[in-house]
Protein backbone atom coordinates (compact mmCIF):
# COMPACT_ATOMS: atom_id res chain seq x y z
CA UNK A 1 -8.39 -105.03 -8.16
CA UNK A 2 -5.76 -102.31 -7.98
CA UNK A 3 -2.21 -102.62 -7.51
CA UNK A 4 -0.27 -102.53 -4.22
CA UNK A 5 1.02 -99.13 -4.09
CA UNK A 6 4.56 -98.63 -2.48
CA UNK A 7 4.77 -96.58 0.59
CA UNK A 8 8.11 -95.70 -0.13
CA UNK A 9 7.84 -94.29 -2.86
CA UNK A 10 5.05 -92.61 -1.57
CA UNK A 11 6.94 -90.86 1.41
CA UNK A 12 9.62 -90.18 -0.79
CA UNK A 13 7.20 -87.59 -3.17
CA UNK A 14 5.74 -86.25 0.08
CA UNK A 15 9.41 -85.73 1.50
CA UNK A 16 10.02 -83.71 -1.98
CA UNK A 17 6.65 -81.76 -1.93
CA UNK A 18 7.76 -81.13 1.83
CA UNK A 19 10.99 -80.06 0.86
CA UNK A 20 10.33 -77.94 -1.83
CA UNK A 21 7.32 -75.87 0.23
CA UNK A 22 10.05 -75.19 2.50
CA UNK A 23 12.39 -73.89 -0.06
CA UNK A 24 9.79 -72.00 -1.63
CA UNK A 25 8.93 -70.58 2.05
CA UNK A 26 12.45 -69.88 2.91
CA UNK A 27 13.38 -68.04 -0.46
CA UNK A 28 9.96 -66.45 -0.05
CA UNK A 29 11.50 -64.98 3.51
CA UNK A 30 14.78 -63.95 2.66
CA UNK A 31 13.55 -62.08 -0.66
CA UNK A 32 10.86 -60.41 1.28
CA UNK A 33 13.66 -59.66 4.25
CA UNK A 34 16.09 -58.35 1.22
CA UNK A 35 13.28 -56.07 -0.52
CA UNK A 36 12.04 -55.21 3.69
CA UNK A 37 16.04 -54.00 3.76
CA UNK A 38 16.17 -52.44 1.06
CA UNK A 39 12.66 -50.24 1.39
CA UNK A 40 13.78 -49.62 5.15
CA UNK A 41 17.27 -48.19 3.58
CA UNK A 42 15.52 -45.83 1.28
CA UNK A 43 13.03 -44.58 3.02
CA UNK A 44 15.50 -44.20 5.67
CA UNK A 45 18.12 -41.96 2.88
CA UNK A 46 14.58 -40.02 1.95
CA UNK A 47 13.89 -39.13 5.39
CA UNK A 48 17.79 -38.24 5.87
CA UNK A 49 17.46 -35.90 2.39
CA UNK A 50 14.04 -34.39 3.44
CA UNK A 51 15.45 -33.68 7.08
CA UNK A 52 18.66 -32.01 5.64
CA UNK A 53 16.17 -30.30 2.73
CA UNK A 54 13.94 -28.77 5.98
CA UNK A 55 17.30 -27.92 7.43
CA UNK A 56 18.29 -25.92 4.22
CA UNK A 57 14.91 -24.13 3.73
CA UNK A 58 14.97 -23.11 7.74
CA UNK A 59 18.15 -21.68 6.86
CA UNK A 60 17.53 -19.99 3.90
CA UNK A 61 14.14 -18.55 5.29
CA UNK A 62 16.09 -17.27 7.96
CA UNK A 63 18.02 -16.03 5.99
CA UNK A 64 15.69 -14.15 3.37
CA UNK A 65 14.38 -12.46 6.74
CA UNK A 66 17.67 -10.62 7.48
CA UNK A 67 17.52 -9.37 3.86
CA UNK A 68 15.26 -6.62 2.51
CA UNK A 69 13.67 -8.03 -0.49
CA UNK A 70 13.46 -4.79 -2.52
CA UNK A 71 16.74 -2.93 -1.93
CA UNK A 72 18.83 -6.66 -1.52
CA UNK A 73 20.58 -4.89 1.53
CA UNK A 74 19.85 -5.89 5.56
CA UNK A 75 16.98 -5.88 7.30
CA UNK A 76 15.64 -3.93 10.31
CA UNK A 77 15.51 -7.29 12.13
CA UNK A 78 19.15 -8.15 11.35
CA UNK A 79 20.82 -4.68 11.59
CA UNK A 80 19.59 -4.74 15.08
CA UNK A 81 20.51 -7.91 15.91
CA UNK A 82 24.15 -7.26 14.97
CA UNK A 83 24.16 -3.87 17.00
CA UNK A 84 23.48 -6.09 20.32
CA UNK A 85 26.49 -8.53 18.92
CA UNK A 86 28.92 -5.47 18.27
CA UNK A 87 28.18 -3.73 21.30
CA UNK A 88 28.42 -6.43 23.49
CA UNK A 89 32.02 -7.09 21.64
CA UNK A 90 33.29 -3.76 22.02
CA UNK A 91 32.21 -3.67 25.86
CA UNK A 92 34.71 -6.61 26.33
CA UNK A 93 37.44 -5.32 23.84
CA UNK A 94 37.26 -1.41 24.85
CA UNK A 95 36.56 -0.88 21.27
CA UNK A 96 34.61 2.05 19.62
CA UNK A 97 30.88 1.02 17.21
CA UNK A 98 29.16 4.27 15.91
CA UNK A 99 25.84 3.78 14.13
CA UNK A 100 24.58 6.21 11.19
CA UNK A 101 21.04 6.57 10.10
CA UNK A 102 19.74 8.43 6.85
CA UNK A 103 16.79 9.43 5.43
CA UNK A 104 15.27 10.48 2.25
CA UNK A 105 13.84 13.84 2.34
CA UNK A 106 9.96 13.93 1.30
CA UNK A 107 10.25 10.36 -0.24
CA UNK A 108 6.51 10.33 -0.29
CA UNK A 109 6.70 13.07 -2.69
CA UNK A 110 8.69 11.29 -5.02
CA UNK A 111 6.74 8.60 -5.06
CA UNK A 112 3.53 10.85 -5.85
CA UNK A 113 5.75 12.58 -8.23
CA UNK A 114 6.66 10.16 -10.47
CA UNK A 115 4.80 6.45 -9.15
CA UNK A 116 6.08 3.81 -7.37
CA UNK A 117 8.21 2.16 -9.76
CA UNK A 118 10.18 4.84 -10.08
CA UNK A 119 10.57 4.88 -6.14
CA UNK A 120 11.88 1.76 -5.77
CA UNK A 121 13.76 2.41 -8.24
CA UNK A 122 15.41 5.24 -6.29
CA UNK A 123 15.40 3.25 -3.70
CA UNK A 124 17.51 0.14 -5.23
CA UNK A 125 19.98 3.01 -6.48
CA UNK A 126 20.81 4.65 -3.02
CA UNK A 127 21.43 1.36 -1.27
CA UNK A 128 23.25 0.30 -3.72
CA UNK A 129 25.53 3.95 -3.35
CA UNK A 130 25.84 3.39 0.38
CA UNK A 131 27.31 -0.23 -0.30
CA UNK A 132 29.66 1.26 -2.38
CA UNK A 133 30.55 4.32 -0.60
CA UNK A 134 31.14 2.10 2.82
CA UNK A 135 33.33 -0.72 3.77
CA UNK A 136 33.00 -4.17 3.13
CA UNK A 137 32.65 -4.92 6.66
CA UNK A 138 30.30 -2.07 7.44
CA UNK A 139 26.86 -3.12 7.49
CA UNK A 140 23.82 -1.60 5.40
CA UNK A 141 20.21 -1.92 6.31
CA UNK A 142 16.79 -0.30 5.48
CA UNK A 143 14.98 0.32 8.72
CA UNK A 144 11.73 1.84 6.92
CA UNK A 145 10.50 3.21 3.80
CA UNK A 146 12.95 5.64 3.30
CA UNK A 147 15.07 4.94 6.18
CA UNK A 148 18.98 3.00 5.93
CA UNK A 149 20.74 2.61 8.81
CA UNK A 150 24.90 2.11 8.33
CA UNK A 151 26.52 0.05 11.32
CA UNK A 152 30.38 1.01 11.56
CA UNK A 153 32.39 -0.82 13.54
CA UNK A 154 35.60 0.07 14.68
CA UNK A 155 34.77 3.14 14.18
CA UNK A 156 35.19 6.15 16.38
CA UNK A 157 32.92 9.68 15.73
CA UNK A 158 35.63 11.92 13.77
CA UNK A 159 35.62 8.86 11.34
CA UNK A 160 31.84 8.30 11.32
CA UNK A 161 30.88 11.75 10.56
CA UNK A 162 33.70 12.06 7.69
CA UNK A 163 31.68 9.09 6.09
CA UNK A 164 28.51 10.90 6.45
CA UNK A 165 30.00 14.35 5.64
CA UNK A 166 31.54 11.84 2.21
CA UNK A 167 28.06 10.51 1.61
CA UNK A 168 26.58 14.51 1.26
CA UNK A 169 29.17 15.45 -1.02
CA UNK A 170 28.69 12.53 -3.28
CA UNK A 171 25.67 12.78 -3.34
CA UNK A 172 25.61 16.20 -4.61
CA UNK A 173 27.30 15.20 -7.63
CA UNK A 174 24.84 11.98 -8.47
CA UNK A 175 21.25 11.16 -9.82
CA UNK A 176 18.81 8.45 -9.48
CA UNK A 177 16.18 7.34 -11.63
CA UNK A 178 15.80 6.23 -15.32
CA UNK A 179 17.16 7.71 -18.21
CA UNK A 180 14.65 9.49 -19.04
CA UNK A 181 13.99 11.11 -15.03
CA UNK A 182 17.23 12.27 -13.45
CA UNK A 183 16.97 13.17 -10.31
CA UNK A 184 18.82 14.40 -7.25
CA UNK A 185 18.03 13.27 -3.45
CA UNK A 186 18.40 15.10 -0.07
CA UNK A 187 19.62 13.06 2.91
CA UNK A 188 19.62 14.29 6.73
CA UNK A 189 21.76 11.93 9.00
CA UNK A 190 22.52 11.03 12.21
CA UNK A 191 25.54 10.10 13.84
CA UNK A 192 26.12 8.19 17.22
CA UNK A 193 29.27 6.40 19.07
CA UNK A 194 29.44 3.97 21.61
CA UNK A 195 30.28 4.43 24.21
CA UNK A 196 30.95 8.09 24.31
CA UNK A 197 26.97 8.72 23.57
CA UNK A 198 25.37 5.56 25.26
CA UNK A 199 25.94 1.93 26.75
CA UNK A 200 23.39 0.23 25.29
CA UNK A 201 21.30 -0.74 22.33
CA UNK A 202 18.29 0.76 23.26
CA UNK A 203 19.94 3.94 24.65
CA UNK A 204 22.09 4.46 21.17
CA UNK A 205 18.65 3.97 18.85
CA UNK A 206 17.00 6.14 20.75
CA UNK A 207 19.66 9.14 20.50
CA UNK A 208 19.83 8.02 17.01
CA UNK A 209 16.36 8.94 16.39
CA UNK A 210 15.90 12.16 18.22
CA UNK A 211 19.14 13.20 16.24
CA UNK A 212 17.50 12.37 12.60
CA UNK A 213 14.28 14.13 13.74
CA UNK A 214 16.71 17.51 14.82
CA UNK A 215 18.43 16.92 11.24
CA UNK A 216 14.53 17.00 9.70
CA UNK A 217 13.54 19.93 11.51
CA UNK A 218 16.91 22.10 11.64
CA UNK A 219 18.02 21.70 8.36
CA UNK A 220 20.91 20.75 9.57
CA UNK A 221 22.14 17.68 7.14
CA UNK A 222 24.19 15.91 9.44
CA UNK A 223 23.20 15.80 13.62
CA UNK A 224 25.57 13.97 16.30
CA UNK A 225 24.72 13.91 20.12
CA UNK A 226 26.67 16.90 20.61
CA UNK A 227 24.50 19.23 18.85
CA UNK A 228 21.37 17.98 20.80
CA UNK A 229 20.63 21.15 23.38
CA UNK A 230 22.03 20.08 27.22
CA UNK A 231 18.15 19.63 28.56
CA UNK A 232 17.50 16.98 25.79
CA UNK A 233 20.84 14.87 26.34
CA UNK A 234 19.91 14.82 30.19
CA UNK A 235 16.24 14.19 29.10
CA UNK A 236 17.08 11.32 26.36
CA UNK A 237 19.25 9.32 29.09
CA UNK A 238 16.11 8.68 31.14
CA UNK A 239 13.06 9.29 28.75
CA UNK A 240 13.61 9.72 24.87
CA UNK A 241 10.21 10.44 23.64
CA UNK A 242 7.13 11.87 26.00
CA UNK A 243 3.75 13.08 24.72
CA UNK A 244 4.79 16.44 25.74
CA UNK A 245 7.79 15.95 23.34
CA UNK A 246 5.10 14.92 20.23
CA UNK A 247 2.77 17.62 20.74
CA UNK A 248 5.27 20.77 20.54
CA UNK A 249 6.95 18.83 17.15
CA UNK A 250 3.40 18.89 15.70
CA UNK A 251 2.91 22.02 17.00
CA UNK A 252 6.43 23.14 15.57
CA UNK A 253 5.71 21.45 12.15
CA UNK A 254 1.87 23.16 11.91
CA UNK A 255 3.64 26.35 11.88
CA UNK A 256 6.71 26.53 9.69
CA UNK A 257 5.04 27.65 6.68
CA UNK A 258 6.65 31.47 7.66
CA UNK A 259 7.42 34.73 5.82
CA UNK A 260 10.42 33.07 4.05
CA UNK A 261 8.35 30.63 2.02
CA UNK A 262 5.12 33.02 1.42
CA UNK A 263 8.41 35.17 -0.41
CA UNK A 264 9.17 32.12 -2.10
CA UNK A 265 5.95 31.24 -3.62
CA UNK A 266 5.38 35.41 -4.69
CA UNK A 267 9.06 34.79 -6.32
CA UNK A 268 7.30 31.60 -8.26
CA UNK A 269 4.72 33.20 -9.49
CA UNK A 270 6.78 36.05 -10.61
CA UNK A 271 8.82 33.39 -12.28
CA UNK A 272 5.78 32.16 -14.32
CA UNK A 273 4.95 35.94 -15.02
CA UNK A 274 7.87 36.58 -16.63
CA UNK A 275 7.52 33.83 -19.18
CA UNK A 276 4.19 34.01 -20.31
CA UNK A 277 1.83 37.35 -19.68
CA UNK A 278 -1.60 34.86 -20.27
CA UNK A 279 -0.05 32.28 -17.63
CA UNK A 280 0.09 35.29 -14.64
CA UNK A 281 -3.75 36.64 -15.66
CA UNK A 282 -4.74 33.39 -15.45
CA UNK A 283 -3.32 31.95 -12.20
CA UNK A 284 -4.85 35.25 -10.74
CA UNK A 285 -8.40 33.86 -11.71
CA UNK A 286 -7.76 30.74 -10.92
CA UNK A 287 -6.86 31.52 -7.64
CA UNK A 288 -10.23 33.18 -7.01
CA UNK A 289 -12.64 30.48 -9.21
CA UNK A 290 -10.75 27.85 -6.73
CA UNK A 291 -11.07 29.60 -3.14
CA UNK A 292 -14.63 29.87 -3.57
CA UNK A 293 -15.41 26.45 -4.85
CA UNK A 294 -13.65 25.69 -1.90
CA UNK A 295 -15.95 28.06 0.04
CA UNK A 296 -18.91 27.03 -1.32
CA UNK A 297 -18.45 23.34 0.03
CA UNK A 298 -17.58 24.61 3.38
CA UNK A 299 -13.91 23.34 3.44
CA UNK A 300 -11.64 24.75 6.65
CA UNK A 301 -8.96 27.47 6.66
CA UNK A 302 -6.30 24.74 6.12
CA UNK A 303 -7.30 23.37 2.86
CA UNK A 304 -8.38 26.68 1.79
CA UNK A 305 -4.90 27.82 1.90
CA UNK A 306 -3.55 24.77 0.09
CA UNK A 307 -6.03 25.67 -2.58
CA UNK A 308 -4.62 29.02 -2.46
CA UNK A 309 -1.16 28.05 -2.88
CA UNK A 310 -1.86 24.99 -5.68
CA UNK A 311 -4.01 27.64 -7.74
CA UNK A 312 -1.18 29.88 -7.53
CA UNK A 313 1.45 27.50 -8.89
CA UNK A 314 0.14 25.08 -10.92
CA UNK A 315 1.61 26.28 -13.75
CA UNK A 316 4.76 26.64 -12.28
CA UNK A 317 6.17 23.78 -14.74
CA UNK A 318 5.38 26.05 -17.36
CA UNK A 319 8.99 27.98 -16.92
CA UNK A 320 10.35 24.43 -18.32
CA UNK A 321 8.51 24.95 -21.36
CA UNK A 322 10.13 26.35 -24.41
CA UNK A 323 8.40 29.92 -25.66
CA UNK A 324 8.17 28.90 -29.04
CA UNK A 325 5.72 26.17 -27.56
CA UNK A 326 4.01 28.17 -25.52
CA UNK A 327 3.32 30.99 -27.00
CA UNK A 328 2.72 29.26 -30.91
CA UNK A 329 -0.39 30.89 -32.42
CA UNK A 330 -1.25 27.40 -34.38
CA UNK A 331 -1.87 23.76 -33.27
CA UNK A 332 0.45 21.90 -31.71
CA UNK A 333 1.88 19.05 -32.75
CA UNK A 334 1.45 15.43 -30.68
CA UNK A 335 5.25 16.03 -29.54
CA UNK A 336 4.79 19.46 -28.48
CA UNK A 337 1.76 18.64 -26.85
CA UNK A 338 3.87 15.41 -25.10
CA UNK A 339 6.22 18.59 -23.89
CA UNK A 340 3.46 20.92 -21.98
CA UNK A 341 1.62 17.69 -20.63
CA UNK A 342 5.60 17.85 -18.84
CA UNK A 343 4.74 20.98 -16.80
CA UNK A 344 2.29 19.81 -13.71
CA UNK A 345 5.85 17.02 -13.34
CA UNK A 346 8.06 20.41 -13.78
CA UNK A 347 6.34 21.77 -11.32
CA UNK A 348 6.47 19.73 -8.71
CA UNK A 349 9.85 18.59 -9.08
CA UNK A 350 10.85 22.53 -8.01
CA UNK A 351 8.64 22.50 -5.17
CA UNK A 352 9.92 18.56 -3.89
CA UNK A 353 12.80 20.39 -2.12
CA UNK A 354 10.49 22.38 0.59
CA UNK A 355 9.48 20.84 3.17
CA UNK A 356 6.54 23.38 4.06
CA UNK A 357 5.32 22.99 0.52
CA UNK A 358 4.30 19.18 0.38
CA UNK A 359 0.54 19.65 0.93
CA UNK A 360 0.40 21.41 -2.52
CA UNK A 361 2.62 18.77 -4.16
CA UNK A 362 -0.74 16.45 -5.06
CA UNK A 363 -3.00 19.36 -6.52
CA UNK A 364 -0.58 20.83 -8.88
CA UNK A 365 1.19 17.45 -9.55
CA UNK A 366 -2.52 16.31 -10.84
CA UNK A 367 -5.30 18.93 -11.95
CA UNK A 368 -4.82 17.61 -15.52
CA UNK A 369 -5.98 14.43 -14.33
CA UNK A 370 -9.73 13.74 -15.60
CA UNK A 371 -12.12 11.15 -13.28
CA UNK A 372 -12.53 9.05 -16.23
CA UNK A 373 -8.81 7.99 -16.29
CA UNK A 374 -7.64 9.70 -19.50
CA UNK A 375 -5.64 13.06 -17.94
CA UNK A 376 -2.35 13.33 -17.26
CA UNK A 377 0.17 12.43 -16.00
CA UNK A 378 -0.43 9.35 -14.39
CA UNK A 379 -4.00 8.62 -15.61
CA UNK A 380 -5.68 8.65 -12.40
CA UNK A 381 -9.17 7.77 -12.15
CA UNK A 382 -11.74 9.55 -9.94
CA UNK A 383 -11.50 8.27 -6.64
CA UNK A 384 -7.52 8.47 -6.81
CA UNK A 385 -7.55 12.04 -7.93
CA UNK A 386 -7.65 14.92 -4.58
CA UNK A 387 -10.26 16.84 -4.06
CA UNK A 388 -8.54 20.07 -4.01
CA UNK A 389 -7.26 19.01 -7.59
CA UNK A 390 -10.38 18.55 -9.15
CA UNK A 391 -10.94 21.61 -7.80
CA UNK A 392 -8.07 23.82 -9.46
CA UNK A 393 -8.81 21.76 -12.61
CA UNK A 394 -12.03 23.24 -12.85
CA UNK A 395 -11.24 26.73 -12.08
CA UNK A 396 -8.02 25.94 -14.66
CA UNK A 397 -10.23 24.30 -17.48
CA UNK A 398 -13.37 27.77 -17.34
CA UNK A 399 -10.35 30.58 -16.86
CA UNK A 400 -8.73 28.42 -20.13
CA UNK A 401 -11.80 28.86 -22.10
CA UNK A 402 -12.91 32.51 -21.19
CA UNK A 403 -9.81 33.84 -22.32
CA UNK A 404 -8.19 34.93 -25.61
CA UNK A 405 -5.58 32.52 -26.53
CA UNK A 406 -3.11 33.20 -29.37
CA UNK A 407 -4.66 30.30 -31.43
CA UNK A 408 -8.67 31.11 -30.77
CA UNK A 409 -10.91 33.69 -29.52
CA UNK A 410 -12.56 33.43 -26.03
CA UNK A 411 -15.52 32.04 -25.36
CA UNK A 412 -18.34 33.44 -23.51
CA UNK A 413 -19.24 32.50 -19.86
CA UNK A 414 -22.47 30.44 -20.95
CA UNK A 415 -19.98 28.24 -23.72
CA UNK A 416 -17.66 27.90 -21.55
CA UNK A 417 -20.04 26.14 -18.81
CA UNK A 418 -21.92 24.39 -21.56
CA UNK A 419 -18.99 22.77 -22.84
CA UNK A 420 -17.85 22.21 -19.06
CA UNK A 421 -20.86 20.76 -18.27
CA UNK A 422 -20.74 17.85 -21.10
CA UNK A 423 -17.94 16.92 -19.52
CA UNK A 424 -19.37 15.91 -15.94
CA UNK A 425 -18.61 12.86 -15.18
CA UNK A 426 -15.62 12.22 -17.82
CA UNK A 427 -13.39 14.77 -17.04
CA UNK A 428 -14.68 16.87 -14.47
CA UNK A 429 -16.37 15.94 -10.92
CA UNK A 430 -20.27 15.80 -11.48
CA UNK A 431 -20.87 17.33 -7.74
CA UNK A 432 -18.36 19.80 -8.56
CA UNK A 433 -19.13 21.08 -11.76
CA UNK A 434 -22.84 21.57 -10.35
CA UNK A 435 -21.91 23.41 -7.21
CA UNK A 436 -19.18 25.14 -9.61
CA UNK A 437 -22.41 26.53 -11.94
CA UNK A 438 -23.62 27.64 -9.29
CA UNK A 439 -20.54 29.69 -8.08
CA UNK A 440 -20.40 31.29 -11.46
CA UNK A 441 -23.67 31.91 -11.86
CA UNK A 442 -24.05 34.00 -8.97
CA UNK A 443 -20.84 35.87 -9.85
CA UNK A 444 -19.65 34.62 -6.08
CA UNK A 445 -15.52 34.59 -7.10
């Protein structure tokens, strides 16, 4: 028989248990409210940061895209933007905004010259000289390539053009490049004023324009409105450009290469003449090997002529060359051989001035280059080298080894293409040096 059990003291542990499930529930509440508060406060910071973080990059991408990322200067996008700000201010304060554009002559050939790096190189240099050579407040952009565009505000025409008339003469007196390329560059500007030459943005780019492209084809360094003819200004205020307009430039451009520049190229060659007897001989051979490889693979009258003129001067470079170099009767050494492999640069760099000469820049600049990579001076491979270079290089390399030389005898027409011909495909154009056989053999030059 078991023992009464007390009720009381029965309640009193279930009045405990009750008590302490409570507690346990209500600390159980307030910790999970406290760590609730505390997550809710965090995440609620993070999502403050992150907003303020998406905030910054928007700002900073918006940023990067009113900067040109090579040159560090403003971008198109921006240097327009704040011509619509500064107009619109100097419509409402009477005030005078002129706008300058310049732009590298023959960039491209630079580039081709001596590579891209170099280029961009240039590049980095000039808009760093027009940040230096303008105000503080004046802003500098690149609007293309080779294009910077200056916007001066405050500024009336008789002040712009003394900038840009400031920015030729410096510019006479400074190179760009590396140290071991020094090089001088050619500008032609434009000049226009608000609101003496237009009222609006549109208007004043447009003028801008057709001024740079009178500066390109005049000569004429520096253009303003005022030099435009009358017909054009009344034209430009309604229409700027018309296909009528593009089709008498090309025309215009097809057809400047006149009596002055054929003189120029006959003084080259007299140039080259002078210095070395075997270098005039041989340019006169080349000249004919070239025009009827060229013939013989049915190329037109144009690219004929560029053969013409590329055989004719590509060894202009060679009036850089010391005499002792060229005309030593033993081997040369590596460095003197580093110092004629200079001549096809040479070369060029004369000819980067004139405008109606570009088309021959890329023959002369590279008939040492072989298809297998290994020429000079940029060791370009096949594909990369132009046709009418692989061309002179051929007619070059057989003239080269058919004549007497002060080091070796000449070898005989059959040698010459025998040695040639092992060299299909390495340093010479296969389909070339087979149509080229055939040229020779037929005694068609």
């Amino acid at each position: 028989m078991y023992p009464a059990v007390d009720t009381t003291v029965i309640e009193s542990i279930n009045n405990t248990v009750r008590n302490i499930s409570l507690a346990r529930l209500t600390s159980t509440i307030v910790f999970s409210y406290i760590i609730f508060a505390v997550l809710s406060s965090y995440l609620i910071r993070k999502l403050f940061c992150l907003r303020k973080e998406l905030s910054e990059v928007k700002k900073k991408l918006k940023e990067h895209s009113f900067i040109d990322s090579l040159t560090a200067v403003y971008s198109h996008r921006y240097f327009i933007k704040r011509i619509k700000e500064s107009i619109s201010y100097a419509q409402r304060k009477n005030m005078y905004v002129s706008l300058l554009k310049l732009d590298i002559e023959l960039f491209k050939n630079i580039n081709t010259i001596y590579g891209t790096i170099f280029g961009n190189k240039v590049l980095k240099e000039f808009a760093d000289f027009l940040k230096n050579v303008t105000r503080s407040f004046d802003i500098v952009a690149r609007l293309g390539d080779d294009e910077f565009g200056v916007l001066l505000n405050f500024t009336n025409k008789k002040e712009a053009l003394a900038l840009a008339n400031r920015i030729q003469e410096k510019l006479c007196n400074k190179s760009f490049g590396t140290k071991d390329n020094q090089i001088n560059i050619y500008v032609n500007s434009a000049v226009v004023t608000f609101p003496s030459d237009g009222f609006s943005t549109v208007d004043l780019l447009s003028l801008l324009d057709r001024c740079l492209d009178k500066s390109k084809e005049s000569g004429k360094r520096i253009v303003t409105f005022d030099d435009l003819a009358e017909r054009d200004k009344d034209r430009l205020k309604i229409a700027i450009y018309t296909p009528h307009y593009f089709k008498k430039r090309t025309h215009t451009l097809n057809n400047t290469l006149d009596k002055t520049i054929i003189e120029s190229i006959i003084a080259f060659a007299h140039a080259i003449k002078a210095k070395d007897l075997y270098t005039a001989e041989h340019t006169a051979r080349t000249v004919r090997i070239s025009l009827s490889l060229g013939r013989k693979i049915n190329l037109d009258a144009h690219r004929l002529e560029v053969i013409r003129y590329a055989a004719l001067l590509h060894d202009l470079g060679k009036v850089g060359i010391p005499e002792r170099i060229l005309l030593k009767p033993a081997k040369l050494t590596p460095e003197e051989f580093e110092e004629i492999k200079r001549h096809p640069v040479i070369g060029v760099e004369i000819l980067r001035p004139l405008h109606e000469l570009t088309e021959i820049i890329p023959p002369i600049l590279y008939h040492h280059e072989r298809v297998d990579g290994k020429g000079y001076p940029h060791g370009l491979i096949d594909g990369n080298i132009p046709l009418e270079a692989k061309i002179v290089a051929i007619a070059d390399t057989f003239q080269a080894l058919i004549s007497d030389r002060v080091y070796r005898k000449a070898y005989s027409v059959d040698d010459a293409i025998d040695i040639m011909d092992k060299e299909a495909g390495m340093h010479f154009d296969k389909h070339l040096i087979k149509i080229f056989k055939e040229v020779v053999f037929s005694r068609d030059y």
